[in-house]
Protein backbone atom coordinates (compact mmCIF):
# COMPACT_ATOMS: atom_id res chain seq x y z
CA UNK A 1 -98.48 -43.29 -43.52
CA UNK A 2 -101.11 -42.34 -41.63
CA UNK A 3 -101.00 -39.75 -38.19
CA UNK A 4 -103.28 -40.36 -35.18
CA UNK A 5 -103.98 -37.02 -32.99
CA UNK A 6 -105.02 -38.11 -29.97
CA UNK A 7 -107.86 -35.23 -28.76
CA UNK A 8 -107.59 -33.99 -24.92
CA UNK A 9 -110.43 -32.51 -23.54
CA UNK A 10 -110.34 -30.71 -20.46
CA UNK A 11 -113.08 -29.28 -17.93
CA UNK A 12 -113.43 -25.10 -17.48
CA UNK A 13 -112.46 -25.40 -14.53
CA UNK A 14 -109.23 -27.35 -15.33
CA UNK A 15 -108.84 -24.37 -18.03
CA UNK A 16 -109.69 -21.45 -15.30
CA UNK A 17 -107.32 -22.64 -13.27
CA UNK A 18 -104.27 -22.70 -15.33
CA UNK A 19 -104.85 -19.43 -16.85
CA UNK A 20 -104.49 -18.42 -13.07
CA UNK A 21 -101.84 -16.42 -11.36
CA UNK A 22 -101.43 -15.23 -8.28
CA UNK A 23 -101.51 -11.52 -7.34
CA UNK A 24 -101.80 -9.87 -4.05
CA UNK A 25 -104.35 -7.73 -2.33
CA UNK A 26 -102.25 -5.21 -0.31
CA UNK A 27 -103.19 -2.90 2.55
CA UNK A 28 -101.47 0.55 2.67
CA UNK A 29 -101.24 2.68 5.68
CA UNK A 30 -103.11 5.71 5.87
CA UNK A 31 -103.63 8.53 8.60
CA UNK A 32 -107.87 7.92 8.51
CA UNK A 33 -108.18 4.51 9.91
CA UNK A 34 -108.23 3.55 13.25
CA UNK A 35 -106.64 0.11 14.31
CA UNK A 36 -110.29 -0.80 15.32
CA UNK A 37 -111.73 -0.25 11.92
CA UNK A 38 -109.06 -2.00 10.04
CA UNK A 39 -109.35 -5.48 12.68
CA UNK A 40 -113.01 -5.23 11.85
CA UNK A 41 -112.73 -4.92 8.45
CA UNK A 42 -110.04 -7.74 7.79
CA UNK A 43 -112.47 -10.24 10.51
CA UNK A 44 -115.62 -9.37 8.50
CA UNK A 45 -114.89 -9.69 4.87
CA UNK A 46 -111.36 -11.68 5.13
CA UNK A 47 -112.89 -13.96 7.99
CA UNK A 48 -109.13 -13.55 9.90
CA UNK A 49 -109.27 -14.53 13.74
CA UNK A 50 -108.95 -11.11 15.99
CA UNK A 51 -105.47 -11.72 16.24
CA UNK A 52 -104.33 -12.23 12.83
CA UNK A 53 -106.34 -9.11 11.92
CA UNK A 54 -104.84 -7.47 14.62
CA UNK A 55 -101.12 -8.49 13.33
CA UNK A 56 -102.18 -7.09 9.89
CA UNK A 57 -102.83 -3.98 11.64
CA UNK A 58 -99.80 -3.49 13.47
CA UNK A 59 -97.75 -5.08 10.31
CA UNK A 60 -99.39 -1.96 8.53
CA UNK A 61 -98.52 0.52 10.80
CA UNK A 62 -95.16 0.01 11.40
CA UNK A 63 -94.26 -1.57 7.75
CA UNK A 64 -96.12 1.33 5.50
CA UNK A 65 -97.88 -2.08 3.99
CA UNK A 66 -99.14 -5.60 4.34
CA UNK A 67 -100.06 -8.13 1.43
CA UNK A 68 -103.69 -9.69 3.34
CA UNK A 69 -104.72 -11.85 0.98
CA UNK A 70 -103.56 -13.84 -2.65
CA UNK A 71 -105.48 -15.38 -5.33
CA UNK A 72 -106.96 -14.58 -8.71
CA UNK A 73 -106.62 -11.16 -10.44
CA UNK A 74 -110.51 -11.28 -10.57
CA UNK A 75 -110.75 -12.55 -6.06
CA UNK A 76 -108.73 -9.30 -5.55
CA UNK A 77 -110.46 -6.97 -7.84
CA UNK A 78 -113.66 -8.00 -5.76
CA UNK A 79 -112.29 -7.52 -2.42
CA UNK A 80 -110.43 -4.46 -2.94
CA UNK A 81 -113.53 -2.68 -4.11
CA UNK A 82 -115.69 -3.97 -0.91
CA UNK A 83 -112.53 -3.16 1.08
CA UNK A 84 -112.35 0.60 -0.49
CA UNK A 85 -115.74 0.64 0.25
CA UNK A 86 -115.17 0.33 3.75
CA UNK A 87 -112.61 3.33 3.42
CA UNK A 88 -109.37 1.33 3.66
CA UNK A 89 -106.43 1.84 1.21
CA UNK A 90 -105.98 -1.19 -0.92
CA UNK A 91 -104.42 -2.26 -4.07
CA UNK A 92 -103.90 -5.26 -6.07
CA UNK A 93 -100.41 -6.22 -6.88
């Protein structure tokens, strides 16, 4: 009796990928940021139209909160520490 194993081979990025889960960058409130800072923030590094940034704004002002972006543990690590750079209040959930 004899037992074939078949080997699978898969690419790293195949392997990357499903070791991926999503998490959330999200954007807390605070009482040092203007609305003006926070648009130009979420334009320059998120690359969100003026409108959508300014949504995000008022979703954050009136909500406490708003999740701005979802991806890899490792994406949101990256932009949370350029964000917090730029003063705003982030966190990755």
């Amino acid at each position: 009796m004899s037992t074939e194993t078949k080997e699978e081979t898969f690419t790293l990025e195949e392997i990357l990928s499903s070791l991926k889960t999503s998490h959330r960058l999200i954007l807390w409130n605070d009482d040092v940021n203007t609305f003006d800072h926070v648009i130009h923030c979420m334009m320059k590094y998120l690359d969100y139209t003026e409108s959508q940034a300014e949504k995000i704004a008022w979703e954050v002002h009136t909500k406490g909160k708003c999740a701005i972006l979802e991806g890899s543990f490792t994406e949101m690590e990256i932009y949370r520490k350029i964000l917090q750079q730029e003063g705003l209040t982030v966190s990755v959930d």
